[in-house]
C-alpha atoms as a PDB file:
ATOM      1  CA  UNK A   1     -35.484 -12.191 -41.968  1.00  0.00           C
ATOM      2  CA  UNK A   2     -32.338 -11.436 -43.875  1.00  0.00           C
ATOM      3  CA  UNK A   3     -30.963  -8.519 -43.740  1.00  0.00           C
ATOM      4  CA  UNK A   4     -30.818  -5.771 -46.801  1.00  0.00           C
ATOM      5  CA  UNK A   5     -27.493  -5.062 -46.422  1.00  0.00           C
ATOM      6  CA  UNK A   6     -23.893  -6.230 -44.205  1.00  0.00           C
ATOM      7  CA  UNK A   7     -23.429  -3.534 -41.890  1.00  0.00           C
ATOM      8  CA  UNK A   8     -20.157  -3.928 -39.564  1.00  0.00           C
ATOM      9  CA  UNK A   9     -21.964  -1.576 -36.595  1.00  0.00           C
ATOM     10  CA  UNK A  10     -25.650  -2.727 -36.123  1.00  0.00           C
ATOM     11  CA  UNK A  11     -28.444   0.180 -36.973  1.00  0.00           C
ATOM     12  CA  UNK A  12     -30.315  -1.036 -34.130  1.00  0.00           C
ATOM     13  CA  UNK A  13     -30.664  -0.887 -30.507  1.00  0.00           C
ATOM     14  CA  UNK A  14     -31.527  -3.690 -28.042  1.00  0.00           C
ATOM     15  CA  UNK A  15     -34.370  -2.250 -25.679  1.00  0.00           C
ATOM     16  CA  UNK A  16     -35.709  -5.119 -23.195  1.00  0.00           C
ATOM     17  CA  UNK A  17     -34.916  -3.269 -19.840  1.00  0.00           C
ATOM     18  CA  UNK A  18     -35.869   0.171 -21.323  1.00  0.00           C
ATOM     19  CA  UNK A  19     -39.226  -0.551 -22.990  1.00  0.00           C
ATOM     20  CA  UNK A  20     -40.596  -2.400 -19.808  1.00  0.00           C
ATOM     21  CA  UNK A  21     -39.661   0.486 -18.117  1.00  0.00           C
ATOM     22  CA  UNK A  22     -41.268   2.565 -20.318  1.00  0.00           C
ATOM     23  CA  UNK A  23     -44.963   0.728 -19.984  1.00  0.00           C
ATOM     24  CA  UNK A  24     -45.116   0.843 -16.521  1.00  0.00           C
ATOM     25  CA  UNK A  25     -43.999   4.495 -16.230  1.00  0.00           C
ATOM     26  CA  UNK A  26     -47.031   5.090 -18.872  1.00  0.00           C
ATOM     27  CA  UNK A  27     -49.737   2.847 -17.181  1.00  0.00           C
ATOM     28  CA  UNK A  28     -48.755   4.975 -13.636  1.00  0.00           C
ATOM     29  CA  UNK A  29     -48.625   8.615 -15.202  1.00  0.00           C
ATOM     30  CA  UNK A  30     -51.981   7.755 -17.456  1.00  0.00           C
ATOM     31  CA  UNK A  31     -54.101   6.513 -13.785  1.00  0.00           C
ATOM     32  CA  UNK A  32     -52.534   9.195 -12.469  1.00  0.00           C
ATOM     33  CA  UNK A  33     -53.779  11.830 -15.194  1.00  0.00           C
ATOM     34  CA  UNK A  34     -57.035  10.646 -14.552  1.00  0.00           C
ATOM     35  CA  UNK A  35     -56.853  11.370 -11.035  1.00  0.00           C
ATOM     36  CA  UNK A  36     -56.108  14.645 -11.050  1.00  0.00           C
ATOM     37  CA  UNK A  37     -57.906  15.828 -14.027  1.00  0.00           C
ATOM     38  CA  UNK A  38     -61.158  14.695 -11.799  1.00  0.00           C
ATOM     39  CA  UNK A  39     -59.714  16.397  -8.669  1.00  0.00           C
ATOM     40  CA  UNK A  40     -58.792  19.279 -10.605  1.00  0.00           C
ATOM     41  CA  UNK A  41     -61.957  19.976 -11.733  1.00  0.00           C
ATOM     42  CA  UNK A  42     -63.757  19.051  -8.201  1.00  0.00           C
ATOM     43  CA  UNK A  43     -61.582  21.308  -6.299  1.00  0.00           C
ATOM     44  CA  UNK A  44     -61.619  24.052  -8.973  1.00  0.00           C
ATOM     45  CA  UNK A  45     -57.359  24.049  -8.395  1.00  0.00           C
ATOM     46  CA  UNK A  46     -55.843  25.544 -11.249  1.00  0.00           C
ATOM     47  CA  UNK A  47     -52.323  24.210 -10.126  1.00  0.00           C
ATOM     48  CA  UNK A  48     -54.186  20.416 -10.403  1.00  0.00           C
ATOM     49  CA  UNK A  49     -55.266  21.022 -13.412  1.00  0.00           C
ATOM     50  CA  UNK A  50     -51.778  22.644 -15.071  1.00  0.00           C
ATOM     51  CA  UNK A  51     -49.853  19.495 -13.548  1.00  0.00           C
ATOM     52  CA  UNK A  52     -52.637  17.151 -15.124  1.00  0.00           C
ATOM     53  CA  UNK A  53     -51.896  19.238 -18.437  1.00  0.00           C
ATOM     54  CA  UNK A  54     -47.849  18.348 -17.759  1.00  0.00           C
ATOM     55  CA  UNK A  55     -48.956  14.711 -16.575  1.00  0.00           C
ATOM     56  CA  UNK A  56     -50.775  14.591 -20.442  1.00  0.00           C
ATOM     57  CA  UNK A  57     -47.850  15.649 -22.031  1.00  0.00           C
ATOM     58  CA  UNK A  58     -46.149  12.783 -20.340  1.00  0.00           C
ATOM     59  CA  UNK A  59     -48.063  10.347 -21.486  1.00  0.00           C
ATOM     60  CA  UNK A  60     -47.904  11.379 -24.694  1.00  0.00           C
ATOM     61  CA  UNK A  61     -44.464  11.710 -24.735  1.00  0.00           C
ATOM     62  CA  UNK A  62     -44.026   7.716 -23.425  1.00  0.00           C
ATOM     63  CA  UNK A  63     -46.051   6.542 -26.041  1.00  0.00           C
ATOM     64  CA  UNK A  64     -43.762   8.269 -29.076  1.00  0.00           C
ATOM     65  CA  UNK A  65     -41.070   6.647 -26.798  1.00  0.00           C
ATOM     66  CA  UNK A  66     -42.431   3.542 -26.907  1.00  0.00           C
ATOM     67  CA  UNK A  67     -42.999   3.503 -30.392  1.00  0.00           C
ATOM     68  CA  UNK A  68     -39.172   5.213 -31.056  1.00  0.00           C
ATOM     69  CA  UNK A  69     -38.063   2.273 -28.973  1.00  0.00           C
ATOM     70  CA  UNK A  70     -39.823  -0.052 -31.064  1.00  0.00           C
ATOM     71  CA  UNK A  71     -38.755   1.450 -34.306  1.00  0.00           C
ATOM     72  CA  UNK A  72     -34.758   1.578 -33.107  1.00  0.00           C
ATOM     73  CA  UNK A  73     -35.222  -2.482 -33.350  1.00  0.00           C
ATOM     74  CA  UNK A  74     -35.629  -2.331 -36.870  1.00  0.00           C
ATOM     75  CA  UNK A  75     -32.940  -3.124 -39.224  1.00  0.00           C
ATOM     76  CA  UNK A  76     -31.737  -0.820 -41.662  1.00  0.00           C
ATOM     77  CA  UNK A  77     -33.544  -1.335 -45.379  1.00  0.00           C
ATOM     78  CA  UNK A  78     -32.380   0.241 -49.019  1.00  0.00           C
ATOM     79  CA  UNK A  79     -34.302   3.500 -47.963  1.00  0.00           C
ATOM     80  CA  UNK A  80     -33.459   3.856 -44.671  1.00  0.00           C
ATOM     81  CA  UNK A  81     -30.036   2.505 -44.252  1.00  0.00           C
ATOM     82  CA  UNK A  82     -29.425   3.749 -41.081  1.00  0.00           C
ATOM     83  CA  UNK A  83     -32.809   2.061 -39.433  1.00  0.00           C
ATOM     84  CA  UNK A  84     -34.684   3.834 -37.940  1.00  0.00           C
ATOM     85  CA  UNK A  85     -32.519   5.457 -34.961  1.00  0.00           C
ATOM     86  CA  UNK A  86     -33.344   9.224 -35.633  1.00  0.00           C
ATOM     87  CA  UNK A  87     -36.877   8.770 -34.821  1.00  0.00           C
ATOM     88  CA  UNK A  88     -36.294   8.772 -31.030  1.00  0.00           C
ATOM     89  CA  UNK A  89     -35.099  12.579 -31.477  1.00  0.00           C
ATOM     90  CA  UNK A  90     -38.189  13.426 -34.008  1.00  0.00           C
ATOM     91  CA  UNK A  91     -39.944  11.799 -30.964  1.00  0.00           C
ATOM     92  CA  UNK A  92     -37.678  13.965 -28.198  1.00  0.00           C
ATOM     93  CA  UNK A  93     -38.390  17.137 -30.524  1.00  0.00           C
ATOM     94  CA  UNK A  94     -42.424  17.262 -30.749  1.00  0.00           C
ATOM     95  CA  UNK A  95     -42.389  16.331 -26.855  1.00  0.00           C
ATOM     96  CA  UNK A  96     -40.022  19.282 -26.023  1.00  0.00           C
ATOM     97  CA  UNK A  97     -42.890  21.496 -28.558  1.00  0.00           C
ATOM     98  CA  UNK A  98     -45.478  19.920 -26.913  1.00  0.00           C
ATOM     99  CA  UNK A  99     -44.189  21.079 -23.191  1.00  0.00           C
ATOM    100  CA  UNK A 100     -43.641  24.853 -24.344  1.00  0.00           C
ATOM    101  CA  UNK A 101     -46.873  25.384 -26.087  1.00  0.00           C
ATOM    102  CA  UNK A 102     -48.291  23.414 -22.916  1.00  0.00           C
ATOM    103  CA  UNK A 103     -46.265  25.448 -20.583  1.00  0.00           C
ATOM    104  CA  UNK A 104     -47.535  29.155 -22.286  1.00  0.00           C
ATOM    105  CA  UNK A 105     -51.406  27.851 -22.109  1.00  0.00           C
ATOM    106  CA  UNK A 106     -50.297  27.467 -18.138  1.00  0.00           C
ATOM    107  CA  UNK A 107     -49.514  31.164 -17.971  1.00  0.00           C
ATOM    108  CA  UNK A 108     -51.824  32.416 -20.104  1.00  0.00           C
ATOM    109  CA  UNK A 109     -54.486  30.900 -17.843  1.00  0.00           C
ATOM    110  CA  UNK A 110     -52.340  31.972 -14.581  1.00  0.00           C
ATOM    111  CA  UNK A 111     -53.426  35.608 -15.684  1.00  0.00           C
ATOM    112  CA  UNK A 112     -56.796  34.830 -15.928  1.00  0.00           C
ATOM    113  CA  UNK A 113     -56.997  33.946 -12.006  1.00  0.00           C
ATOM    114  CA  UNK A 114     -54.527  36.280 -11.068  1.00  0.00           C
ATOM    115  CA  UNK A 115     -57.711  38.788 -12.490  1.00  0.00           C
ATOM    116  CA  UNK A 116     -60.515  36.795 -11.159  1.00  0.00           C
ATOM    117  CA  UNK A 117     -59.441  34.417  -8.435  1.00  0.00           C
ATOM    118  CA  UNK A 118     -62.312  31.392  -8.140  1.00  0.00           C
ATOM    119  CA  UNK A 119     -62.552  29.030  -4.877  1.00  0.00           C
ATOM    120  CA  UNK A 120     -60.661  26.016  -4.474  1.00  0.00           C
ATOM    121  CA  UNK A 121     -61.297  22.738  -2.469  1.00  0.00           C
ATOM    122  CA  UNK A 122     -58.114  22.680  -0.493  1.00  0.00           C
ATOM    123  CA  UNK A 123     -58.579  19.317   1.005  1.00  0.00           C
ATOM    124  CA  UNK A 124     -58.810  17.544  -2.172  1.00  0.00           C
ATOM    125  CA  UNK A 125     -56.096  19.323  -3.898  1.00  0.00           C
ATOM    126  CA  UNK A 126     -54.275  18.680  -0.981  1.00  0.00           C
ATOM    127  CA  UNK A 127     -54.949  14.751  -1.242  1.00  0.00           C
ATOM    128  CA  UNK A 128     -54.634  14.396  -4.582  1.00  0.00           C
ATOM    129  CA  UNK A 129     -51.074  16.164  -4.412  1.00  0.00           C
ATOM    130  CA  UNK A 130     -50.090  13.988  -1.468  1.00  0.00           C
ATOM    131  CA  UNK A 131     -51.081  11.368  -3.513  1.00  0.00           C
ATOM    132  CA  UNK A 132     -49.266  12.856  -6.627  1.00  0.00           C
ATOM    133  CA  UNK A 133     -46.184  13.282  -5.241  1.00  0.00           C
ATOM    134  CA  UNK A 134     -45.750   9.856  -4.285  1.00  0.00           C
ATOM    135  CA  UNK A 135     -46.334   8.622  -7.539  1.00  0.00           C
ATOM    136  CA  UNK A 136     -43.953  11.173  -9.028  1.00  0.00           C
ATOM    137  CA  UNK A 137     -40.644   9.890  -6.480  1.00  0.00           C
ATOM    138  CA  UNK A 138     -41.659   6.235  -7.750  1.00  0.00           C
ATOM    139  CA  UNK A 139     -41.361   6.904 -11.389  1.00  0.00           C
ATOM    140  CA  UNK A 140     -38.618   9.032 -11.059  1.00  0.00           C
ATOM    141  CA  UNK A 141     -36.863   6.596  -9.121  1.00  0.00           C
ATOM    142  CA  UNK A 142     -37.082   4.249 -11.576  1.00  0.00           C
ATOM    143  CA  UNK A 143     -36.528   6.372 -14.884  1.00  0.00           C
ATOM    144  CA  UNK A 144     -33.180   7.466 -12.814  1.00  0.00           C
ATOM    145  CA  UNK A 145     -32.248   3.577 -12.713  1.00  0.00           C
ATOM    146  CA  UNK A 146     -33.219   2.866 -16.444  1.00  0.00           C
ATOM    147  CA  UNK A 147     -31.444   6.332 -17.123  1.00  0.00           C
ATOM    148  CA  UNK A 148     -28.022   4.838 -15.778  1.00  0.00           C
ATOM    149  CA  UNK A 149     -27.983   1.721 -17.585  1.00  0.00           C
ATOM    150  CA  UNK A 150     -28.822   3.071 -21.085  1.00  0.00           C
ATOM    151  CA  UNK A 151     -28.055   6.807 -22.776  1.00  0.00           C
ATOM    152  CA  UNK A 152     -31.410   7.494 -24.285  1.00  0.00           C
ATOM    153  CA  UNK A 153     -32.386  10.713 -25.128  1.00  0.00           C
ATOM    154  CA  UNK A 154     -35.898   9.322 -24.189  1.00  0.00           C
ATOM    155  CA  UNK A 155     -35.534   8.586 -21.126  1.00  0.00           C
ATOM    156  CA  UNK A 156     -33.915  11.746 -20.113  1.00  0.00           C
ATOM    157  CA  UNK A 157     -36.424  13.474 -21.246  1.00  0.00           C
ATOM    158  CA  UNK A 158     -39.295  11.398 -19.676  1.00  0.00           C
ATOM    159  CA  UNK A 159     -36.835  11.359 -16.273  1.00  0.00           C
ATOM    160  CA  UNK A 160     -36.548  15.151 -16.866  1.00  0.00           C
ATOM    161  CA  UNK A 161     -41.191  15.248 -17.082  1.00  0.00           C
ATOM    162  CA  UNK A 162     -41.176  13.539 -13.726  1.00  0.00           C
ATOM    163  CA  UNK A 163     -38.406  15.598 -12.282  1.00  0.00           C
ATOM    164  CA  UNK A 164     -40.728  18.584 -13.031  1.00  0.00           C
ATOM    165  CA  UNK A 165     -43.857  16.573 -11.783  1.00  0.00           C
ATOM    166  CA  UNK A 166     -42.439  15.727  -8.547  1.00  0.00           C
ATOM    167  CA  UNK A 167     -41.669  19.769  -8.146  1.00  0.00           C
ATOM    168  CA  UNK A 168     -45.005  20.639  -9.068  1.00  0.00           C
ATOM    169  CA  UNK A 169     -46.418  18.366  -6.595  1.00  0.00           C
ATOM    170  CA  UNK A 170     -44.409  19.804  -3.982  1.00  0.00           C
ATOM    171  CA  UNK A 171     -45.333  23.248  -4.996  1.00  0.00           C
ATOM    172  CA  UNK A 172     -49.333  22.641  -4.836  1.00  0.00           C
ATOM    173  CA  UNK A 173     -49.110  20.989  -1.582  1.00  0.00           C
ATOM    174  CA  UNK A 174     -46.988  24.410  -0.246  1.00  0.00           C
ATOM    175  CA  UNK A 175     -49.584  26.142  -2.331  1.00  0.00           C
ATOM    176  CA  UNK A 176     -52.375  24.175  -0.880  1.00  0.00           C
ATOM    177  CA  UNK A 177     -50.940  25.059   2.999  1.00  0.00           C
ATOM    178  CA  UNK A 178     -50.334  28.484   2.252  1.00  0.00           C
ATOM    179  CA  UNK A 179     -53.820  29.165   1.087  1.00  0.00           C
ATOM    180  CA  UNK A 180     -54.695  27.348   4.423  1.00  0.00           C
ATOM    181  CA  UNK A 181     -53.313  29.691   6.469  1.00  0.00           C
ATOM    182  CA  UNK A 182     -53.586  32.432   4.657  1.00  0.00           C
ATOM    183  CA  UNK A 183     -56.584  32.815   2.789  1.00  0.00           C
ATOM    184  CA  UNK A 184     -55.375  33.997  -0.624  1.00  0.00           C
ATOM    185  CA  UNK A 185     -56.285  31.683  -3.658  1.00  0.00           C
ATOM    186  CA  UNK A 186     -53.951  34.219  -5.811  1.00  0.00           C
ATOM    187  CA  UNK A 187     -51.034  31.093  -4.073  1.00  0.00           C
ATOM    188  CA  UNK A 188     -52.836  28.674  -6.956  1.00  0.00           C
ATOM    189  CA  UNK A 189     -52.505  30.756  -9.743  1.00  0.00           C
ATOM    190  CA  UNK A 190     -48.604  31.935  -9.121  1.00  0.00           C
ATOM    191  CA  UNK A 191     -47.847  28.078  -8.117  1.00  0.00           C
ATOM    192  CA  UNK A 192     -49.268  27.549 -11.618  1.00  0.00           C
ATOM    193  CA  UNK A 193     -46.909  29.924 -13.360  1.00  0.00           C
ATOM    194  CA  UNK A 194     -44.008  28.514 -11.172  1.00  0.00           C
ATOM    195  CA  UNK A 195     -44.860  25.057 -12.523  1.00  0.00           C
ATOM    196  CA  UNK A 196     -45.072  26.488 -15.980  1.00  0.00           C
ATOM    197  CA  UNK A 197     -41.899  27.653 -15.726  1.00  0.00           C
ATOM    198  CA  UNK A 198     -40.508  24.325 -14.965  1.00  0.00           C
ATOM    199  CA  UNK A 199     -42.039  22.715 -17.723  1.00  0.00           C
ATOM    200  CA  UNK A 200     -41.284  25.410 -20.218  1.00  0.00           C
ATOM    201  CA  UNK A 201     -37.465  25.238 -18.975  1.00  0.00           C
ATOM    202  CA  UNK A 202     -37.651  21.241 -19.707  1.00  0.00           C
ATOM    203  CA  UNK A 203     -39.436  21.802 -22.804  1.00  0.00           C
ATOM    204  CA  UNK A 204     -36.773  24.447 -24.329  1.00  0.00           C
ATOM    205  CA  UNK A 205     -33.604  22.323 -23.395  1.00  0.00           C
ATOM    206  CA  UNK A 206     -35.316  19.218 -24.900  1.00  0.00           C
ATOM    207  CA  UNK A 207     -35.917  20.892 -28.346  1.00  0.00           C
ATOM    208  CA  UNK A 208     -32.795  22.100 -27.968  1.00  0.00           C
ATOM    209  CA  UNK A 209     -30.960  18.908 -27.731  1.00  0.00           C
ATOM    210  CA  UNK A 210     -33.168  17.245 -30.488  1.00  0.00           C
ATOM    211  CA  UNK A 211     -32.459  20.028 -32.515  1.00  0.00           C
ATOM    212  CA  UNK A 212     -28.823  19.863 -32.698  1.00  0.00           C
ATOM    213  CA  UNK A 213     -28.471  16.154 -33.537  1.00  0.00           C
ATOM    214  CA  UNK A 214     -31.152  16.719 -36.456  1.00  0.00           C
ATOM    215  CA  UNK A 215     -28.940  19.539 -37.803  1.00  0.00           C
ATOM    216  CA  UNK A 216     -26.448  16.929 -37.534  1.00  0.00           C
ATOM    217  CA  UNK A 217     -24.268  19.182 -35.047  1.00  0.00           C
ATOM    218  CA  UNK A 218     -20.854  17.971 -33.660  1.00  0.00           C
ATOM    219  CA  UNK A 219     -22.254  16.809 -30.210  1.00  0.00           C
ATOM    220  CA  UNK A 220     -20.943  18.598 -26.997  1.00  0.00           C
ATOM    221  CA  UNK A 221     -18.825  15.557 -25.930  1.00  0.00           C
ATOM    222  CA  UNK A 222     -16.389  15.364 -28.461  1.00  0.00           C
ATOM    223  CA  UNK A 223     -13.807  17.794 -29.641  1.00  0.00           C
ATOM    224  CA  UNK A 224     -13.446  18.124 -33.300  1.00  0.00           C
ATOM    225  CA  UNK A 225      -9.986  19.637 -33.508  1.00  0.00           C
ATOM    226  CA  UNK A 226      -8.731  17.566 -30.969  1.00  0.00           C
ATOM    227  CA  UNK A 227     -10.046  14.179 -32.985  1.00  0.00           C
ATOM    228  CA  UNK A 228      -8.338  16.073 -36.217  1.00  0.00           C
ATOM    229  CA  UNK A 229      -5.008  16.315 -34.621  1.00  0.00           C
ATOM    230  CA  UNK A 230      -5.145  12.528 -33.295  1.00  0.00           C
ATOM    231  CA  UNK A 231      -5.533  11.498 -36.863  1.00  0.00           C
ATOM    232  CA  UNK A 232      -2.741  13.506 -37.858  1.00  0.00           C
ATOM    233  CA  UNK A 233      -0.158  11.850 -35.083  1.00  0.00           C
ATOM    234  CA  UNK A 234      -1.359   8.594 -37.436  1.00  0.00           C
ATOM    235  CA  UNK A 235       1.994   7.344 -39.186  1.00  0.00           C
ATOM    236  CA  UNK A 236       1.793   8.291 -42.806  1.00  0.00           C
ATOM    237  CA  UNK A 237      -0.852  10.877 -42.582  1.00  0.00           C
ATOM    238  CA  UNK A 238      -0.155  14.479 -43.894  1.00  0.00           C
ATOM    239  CA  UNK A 239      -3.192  16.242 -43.666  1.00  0.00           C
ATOM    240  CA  UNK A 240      -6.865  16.067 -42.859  1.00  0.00           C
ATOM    241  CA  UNK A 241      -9.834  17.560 -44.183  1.00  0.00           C
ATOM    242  CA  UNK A 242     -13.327  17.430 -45.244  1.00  0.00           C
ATOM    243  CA  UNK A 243     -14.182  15.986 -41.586  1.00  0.00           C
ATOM    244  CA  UNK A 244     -17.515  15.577 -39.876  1.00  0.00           C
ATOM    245  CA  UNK A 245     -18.880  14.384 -36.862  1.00  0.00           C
ATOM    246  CA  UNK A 246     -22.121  13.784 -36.430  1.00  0.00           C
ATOM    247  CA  UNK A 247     -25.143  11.626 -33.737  1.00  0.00           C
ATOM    248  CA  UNK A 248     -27.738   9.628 -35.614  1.00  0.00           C
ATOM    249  CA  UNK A 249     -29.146   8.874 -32.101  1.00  0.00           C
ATOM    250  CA  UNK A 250     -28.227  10.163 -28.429  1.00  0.00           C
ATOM    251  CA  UNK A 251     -25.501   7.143 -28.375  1.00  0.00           C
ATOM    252  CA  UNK A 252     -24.761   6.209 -32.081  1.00  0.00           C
ATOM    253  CA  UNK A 253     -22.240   8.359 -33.753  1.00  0.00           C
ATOM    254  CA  UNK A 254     -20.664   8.626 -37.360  1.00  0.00           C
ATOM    255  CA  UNK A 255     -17.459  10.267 -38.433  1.00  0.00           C
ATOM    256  CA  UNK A 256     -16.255  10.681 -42.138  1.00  0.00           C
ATOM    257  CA  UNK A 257     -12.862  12.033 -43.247  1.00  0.00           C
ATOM    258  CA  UNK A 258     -10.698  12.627 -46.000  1.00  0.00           C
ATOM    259  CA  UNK A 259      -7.028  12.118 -45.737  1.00  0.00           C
ATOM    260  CA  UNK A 260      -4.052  12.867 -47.401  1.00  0.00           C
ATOM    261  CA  UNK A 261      -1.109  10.194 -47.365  1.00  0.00           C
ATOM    262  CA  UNK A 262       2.717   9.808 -48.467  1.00  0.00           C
ATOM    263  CA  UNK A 263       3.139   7.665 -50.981  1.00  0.00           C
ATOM    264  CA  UNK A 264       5.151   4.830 -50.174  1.00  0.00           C
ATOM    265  CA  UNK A 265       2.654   3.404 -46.868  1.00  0.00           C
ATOM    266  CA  UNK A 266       0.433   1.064 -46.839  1.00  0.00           C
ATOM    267  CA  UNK A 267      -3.154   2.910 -47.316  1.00  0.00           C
ATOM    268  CA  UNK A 268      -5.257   0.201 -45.513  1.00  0.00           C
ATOM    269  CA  UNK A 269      -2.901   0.040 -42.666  1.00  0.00           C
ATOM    270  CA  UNK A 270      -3.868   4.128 -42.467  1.00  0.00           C
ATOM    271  CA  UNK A 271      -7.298   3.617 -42.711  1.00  0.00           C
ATOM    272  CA  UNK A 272      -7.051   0.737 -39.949  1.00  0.00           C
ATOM    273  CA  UNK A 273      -4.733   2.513 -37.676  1.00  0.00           C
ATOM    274  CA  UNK A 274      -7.436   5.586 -37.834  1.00  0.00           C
ATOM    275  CA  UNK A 275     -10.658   3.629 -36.855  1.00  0.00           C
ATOM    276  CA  UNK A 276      -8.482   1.758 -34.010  1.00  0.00           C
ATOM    277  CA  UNK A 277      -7.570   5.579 -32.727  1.00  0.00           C
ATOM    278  CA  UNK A 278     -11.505   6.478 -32.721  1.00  0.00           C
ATOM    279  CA  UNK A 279     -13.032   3.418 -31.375  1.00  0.00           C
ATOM    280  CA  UNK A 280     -10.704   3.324 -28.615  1.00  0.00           C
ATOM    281  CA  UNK A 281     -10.253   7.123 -27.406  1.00  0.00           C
ATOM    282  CA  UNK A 282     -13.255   8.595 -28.836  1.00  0.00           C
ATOM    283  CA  UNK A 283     -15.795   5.285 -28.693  1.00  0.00           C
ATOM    284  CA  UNK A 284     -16.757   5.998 -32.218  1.00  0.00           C
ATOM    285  CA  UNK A 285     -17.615   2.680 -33.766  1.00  0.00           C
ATOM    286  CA  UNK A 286     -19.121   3.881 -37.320  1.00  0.00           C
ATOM    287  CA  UNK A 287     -16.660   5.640 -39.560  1.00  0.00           C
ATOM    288  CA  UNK A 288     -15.686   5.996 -42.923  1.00  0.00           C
ATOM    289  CA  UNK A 289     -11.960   7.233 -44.134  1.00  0.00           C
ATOM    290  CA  UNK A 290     -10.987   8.071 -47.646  1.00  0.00           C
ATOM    291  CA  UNK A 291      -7.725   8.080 -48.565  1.00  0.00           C
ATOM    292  CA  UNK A 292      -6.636  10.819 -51.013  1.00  0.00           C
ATOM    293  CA  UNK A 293      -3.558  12.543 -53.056  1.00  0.00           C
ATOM    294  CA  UNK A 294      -3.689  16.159 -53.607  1.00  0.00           C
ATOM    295  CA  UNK A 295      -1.482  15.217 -56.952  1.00  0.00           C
ATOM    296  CA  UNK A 296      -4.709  12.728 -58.303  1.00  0.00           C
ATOM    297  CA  UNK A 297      -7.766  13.939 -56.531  1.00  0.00           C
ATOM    298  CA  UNK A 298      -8.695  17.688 -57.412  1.00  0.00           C
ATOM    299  CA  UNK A 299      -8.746  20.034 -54.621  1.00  0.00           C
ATOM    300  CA  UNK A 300      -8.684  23.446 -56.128  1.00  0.00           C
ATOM    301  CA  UNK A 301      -6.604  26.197 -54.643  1.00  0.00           C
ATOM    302  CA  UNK A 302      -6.181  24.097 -51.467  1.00  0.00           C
ATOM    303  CA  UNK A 303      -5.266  21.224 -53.243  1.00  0.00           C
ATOM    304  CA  UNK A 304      -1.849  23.490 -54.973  1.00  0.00           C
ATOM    305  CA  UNK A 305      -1.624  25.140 -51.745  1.00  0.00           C
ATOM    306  CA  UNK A 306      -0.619  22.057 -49.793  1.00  0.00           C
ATOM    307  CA  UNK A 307       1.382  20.954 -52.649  1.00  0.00           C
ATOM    308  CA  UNK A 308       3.611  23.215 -52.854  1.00  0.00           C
ATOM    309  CA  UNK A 309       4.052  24.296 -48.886  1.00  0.00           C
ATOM    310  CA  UNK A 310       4.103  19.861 -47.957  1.00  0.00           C
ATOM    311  CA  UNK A 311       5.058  18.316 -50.773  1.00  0.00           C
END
């Protein structure tokens, strides 16, 4: 298929290792959903159940990774000329909603036990946790791997899920010995709201992420007056303005700039010396510099301000 448009940094993102990764850590959590919903409901273990509720949320949140992985392939068209990148953060977003409103039905029903406390099979919670936990330090294992190889906003976020999973199965096999030796089934309910915690604190830092790349906020790694006074130090350059800095995706980032040049270099040779400076220090690949003169291009009271203090 021939592409819409000539694009010198691909809109697209090569997936192979990722998306295989993906399916089998979605075929594992989904049998393992199963699993506990069933022994969640036979044992009467509200701590089951709440990590089967986190375990759904997982597997929902593979598949809009899956199909945000799938869409990233696609090449830019006349609508969406920058493909379809930002859908992996609309993805990261509704699974970081989907965790907090998840994460406040946990508590909510935390209180209800707390008030009336029911009986709970201890040996099958206990088996199915065993069994959990297991299952959890696979897929964890290899999200971390996939994780390494590829910055995904995805991934981190599923890695983060099973990070949480594998501490909830820890805490409802300690929940399921304390109750053991103890006695006192109020152990399932405040495991519960521990867990909730967890996936409430995953939840908010997700959304939070996702939400500052769709506001298109300067992302945490780069410094925006430092990358101002690089291009500055460029030969010819007198002043810079009307910068941004923006992610369309976890790993793909854009930078436009407006700069004001002397008269007698080369403007190209500017623009070229520029992108060389951000590819190389900053690793941004997609930018776009305009080359201005405050003497030909109006810029208002800024505009006479810098002509008659510079020029």
């Amino acid at each position: 298929m021939k592409a819409y448009d000539y694009h010198h940094l691909n809109h697209v993102k090569e997936r192979q290792s990722s998306t295989k990764t993906l399916w089998i850590t979605l075929l594992l959590t989904l049998f393992f959903t199963v699993v506990e919903i069933v022994g969640g409901l036979l044992s009467h273990s509200l701590a089951l159940l709440s990590d089967s509720a986190h375990m759904i949320s997982d597997v929902l949140a593979l598949g809009l990774s899956l199909t945000a992985s799938y869409l990233a392939t696609r090449n830019p068209n006349r609508k969406y000329t920058f493909g379809f990148l930002r859908f992996e953060i609309i993805a990261s977003f509704l699974n970081g909603l989907a965790l907090v409103v998840i994460a406040i039905g946990i508590f909510i029903e935390s209180i209800h036990r707390l008030i009336q406390p029911r009986d709970i099979h201890m040996q099958l919670m206990l088996i199915i946790a065993t069994v959990g936990l297991f299952v959890n330090i696979v897929l964890t294992i290899i999200l971390s791997r996939s994780s390494k190889k590829e910055e995904n906003l995805n991934i981190k976020s599923a890695l983060w899920h099973f990070i949480g999973d594998l501490l909830s199965s820890v805490g409802i096999i300690v929940s399921s010995v304390l109750i053991y030796l103890t006695g006192y089934y109020i152990f399932d309910p405040l495991i519960s709201m521990i867990i909730g915690g967890i996936i409430f604190y995953g939840g908010s830092k997700i959304i939070r992420e996702s939400y500052l790349i769709l506001m298109e906020a300067v992302p945490e790694k780069f410094d925006l007056d430092s990358i101002r006074q690089e291009i500055s130090k460029v030969e010819g350059v007198k002043d810079v303005h009307e910068l941004h800095l923006w992610a369309v995706s976890t790993d793909h980032y854009s930078l436009t700039a407006h700069v004001f040049i002397h008269e007698d270099v080369q403007p190209f040779e500017v623009i070229q010396a520029i992108n060389h400076i951000l590819k190389e220090k900053y690793g941004i690949e997609h930018s776009t510099i305009q080359i201005e003169h405050p003497a030909i291009h109006d810029h208002g009271d800024y505009g006479k301000q810098f002509l008659t203090v510079k020029c």
